[in-house]
Protein backbone atom coordinates (compact mmCIF):
# COMPACT_ATOMS: atom_id res chain seq x y z
CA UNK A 1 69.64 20.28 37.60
CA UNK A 2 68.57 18.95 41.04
CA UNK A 3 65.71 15.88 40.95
CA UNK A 4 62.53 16.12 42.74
CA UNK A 5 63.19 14.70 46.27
CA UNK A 6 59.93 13.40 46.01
CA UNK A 7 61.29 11.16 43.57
CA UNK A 8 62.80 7.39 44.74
CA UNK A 9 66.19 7.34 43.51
CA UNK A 10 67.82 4.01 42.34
CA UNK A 11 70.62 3.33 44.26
CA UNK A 12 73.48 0.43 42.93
CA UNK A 13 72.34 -3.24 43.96
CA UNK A 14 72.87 -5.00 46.74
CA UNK A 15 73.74 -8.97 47.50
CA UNK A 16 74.21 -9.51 43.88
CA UNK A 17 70.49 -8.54 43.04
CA UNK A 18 70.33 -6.62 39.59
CA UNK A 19 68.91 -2.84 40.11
CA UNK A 20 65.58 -2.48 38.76
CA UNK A 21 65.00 -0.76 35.58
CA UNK A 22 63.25 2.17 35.35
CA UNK A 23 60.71 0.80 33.05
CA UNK A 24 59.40 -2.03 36.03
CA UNK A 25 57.75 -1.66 38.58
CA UNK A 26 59.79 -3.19 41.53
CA UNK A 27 58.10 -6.39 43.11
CA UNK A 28 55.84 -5.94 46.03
CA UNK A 29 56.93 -9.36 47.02
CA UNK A 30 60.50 -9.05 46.77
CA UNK A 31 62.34 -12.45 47.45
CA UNK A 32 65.33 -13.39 49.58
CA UNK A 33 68.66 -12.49 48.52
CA UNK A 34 69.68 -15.95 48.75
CA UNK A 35 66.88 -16.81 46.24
CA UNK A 36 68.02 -13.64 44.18
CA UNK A 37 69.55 -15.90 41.08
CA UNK A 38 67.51 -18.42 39.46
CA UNK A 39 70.51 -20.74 39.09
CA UNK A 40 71.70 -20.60 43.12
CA UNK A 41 71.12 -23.55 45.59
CA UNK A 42 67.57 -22.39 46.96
CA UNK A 43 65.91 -21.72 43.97
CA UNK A 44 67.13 -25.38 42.52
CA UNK A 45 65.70 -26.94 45.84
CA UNK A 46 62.27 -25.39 45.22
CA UNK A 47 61.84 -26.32 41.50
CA UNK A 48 63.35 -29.73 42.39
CA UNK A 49 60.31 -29.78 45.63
CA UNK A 50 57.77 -28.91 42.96
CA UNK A 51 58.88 -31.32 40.39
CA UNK A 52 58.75 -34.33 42.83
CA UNK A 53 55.14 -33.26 44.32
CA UNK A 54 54.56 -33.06 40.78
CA UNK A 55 55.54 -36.04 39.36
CA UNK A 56 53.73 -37.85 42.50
CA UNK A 57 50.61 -36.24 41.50
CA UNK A 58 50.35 -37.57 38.05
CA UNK A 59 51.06 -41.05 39.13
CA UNK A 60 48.28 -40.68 41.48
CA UNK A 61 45.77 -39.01 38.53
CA UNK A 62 46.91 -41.48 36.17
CA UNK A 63 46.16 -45.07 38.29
CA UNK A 64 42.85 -43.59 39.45
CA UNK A 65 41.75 -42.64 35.88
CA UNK A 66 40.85 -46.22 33.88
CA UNK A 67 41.98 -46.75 30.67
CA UNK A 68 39.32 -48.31 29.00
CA UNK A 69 40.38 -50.96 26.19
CA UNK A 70 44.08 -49.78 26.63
CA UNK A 71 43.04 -46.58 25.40
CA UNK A 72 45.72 -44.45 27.30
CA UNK A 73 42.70 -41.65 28.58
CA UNK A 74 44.93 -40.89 31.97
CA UNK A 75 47.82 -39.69 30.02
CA UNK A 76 45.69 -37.52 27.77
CA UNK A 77 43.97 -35.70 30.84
CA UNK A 78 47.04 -35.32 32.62
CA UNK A 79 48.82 -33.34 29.83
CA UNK A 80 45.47 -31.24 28.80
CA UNK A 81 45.37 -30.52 32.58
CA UNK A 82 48.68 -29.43 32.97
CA UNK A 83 48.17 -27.19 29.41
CA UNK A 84 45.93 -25.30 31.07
CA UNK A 85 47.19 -24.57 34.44
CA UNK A 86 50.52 -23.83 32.59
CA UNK A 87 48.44 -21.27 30.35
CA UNK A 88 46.81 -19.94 33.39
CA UNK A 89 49.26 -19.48 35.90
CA UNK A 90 51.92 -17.67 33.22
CA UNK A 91 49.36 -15.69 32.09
CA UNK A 92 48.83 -14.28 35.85
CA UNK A 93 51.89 -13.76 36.85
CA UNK A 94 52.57 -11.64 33.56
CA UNK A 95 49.29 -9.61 34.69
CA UNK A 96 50.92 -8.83 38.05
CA UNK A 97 54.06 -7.35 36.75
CA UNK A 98 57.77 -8.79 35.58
CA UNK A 99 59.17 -11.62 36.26
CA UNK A 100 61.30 -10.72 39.68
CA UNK A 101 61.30 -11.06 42.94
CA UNK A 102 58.82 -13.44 44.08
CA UNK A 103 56.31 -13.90 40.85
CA UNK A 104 59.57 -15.57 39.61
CA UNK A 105 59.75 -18.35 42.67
CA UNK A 106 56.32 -18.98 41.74
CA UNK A 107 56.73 -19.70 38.06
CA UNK A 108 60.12 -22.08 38.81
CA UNK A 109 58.56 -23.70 41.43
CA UNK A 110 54.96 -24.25 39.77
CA UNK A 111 55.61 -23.95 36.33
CA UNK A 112 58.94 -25.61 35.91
CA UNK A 113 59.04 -27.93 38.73
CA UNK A 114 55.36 -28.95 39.70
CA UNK A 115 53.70 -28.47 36.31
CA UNK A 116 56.68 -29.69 34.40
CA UNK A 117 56.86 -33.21 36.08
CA UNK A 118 53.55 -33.55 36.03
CA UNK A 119 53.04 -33.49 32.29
CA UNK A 120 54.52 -35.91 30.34
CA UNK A 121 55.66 -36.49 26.35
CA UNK A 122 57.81 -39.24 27.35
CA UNK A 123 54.43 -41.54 28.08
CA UNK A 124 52.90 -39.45 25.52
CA UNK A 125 55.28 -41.08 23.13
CA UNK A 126 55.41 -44.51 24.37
CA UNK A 127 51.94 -44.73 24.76
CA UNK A 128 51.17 -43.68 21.39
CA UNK A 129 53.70 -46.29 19.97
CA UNK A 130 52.38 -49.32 21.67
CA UNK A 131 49.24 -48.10 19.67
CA UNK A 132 50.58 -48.47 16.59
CA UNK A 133 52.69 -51.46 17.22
CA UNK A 134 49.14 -53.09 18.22
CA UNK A 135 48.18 -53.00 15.10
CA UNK A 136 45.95 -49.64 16.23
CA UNK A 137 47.31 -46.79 13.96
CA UNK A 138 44.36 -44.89 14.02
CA UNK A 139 43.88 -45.10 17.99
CA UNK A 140 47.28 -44.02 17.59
CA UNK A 141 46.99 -41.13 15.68
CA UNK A 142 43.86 -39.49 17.17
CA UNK A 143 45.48 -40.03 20.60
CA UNK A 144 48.58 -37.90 19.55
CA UNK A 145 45.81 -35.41 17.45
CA UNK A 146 44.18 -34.80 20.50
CA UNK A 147 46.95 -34.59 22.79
CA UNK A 148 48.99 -32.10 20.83
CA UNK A 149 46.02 -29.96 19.50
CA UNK A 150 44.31 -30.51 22.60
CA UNK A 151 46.80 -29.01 24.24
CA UNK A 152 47.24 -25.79 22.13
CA UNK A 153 44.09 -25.35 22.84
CA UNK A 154 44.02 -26.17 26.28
CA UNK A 155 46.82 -23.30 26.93
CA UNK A 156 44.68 -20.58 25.17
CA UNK A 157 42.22 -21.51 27.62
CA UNK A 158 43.90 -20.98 30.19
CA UNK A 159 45.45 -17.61 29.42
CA UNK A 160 42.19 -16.37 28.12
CA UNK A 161 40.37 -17.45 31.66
CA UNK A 162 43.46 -15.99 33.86
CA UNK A 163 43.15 -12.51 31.75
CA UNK A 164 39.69 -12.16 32.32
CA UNK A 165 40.17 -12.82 35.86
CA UNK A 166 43.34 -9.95 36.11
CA UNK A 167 41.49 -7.80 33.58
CA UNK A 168 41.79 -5.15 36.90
CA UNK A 169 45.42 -5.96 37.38
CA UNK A 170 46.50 -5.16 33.68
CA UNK A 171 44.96 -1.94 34.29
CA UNK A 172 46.53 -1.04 37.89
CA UNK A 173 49.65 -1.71 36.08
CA UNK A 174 49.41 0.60 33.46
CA UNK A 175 48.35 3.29 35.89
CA UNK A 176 51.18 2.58 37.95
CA UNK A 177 53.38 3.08 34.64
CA UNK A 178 51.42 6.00 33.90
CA UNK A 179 52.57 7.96 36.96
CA UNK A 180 55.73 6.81 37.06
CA UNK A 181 56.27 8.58 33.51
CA UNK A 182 54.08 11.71 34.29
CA UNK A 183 55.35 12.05 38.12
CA UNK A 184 53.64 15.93 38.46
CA UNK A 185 50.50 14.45 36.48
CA UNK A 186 51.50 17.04 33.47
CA UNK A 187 51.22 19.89 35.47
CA UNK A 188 54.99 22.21 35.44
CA UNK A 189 57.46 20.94 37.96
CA UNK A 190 56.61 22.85 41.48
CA UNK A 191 60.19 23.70 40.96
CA UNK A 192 60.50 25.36 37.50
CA UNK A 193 59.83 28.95 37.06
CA UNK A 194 57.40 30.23 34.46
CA UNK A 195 59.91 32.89 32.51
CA UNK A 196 58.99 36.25 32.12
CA UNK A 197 57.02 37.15 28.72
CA UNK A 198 59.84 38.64 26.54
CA UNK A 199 59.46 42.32 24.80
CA UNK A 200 57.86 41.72 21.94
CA UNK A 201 55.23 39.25 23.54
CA UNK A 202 54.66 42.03 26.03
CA UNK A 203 54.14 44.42 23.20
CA UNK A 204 51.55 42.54 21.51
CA UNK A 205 49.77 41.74 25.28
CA UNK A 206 49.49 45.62 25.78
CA UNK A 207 48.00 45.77 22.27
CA UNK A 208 45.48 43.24 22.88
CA UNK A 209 44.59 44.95 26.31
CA UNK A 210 44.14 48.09 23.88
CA UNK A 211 41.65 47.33 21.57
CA UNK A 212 39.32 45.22 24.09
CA UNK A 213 39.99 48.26 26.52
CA UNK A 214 41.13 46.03 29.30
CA UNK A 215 43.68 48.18 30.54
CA UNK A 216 42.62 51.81 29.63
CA UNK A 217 40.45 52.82 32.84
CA UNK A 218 38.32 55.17 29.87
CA UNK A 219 35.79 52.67 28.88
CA UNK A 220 37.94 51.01 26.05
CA UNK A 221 39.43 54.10 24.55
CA UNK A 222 43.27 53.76 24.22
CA UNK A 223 44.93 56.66 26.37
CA UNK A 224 48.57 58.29 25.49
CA UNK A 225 50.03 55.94 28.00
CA UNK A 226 48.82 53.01 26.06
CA UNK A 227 50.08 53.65 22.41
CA UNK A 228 53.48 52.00 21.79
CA UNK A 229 56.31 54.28 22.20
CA UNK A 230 58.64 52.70 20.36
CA UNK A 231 56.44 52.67 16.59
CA UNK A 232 58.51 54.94 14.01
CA UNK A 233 56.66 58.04 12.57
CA UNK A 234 56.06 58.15 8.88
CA UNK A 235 57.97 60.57 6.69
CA UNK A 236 56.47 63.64 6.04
């Protein structure tokens, strides 16, 4: 059986890279091979870059935003911020195919690093404690209430906005995965041979032909030449 040379064919992987699987589309935006494993020395630089830019950002978002009577209202729009860029951003790069290649330097770097360090549970907890220890327990708990739930729904946001946005990407991909099932578009392969009708199926074509006189030259009437030679005579 010989394959369509029309056909890529996956060849073993190189530089450590894993092949791709014949279910994924490959990345059009393949990355380095020296960014190739999420663990190796590049990739930890960039999520460790995105976490410091980050973690600068919020402390710049959180001493311009007041926090009026020591309600902690920074903290609270820095985490329902980050919710929703976290919703959005994973819920593009899943429109735009798996996670390899270069969709999955953008989701360390910007999801884990720069998104990661920008939120924050650890303030989240300490400023919901001082709240309580105040003497403010119900400050307290609408502050957590509204940063957890918040958050949740802050995320569904997100993903809902980014799909909407890809709605056209979602479908590209499924045409892509389309074709690469159905290479010929359901039509034979060029290369496989119809085979010939057997006998009986002939038999019963040359029957057909008889009685709508397709194949008689006399106006529909059957001639000897068209009678089946091989039907057994009945017993006198």
């Amino acid at each position: 059986m010989t394959s369509d040379p029309r056909l890529p064919v996956p060849g073993p992987a190189h530089d450590g890279a894993p092949a791709p699987h014949a279910g994924h589309a490959p990345s059009r935006l393949p990355a380095p091979a020296r960014l190739a494993h999420p663990f190796s020395p590049g990739v930890l630089a960039l999520v460790f870059g995105g976490g410091v830019l980050g973690a600068l950002s919020r402390w710049a978002l959180g001493a311009a935003i007041p926090a009026p009577g020591g309600w902690p209202l920074g903290t609270l729009a820095i985490n329902l911020v980050g919710a929703l860029a976290l919703g959005a951003l994973l819920e593009s790069l899943a429109r735009r195919g798996p996670d390899v290649g270069a969709r999955r330097l953008v989701r360390l770097t910007a999801g884990t690093g720069f998104i990661g360090a920008f939120t924050t549970y650890s303030t989240l907890a300490v400023d919901a404690s001082r709240l309580v220890v105040a003497g403010r327990a119900s400050d307290g708990a609408w502050y957590l209430a509204l940063s957890l739930l918040g958050g949740a729904a802050a995320t569904l946001l997100g993903v809902a906005g980014a799909a909407w946005l890809h709605r056209e990407d979602r479908r590209g991909l499924a045409a892509e995965a389309h074709v690469a099932a159905h290479p010929h578009g359901g039509r034979p392969h060029p290369h496989r041979e119809t085979a010939p009708p057997s006998g009986q199926d002939h038999r019963l074509q040359r029957g057909a032909q008889t009685e709508t006189g397709g194949d008689t030259g006399s106006g529909g009437l059957a001639g000897p030449q068209d009678i089946p030679q091989d039907i057994p005579e009945e017993p006198r």
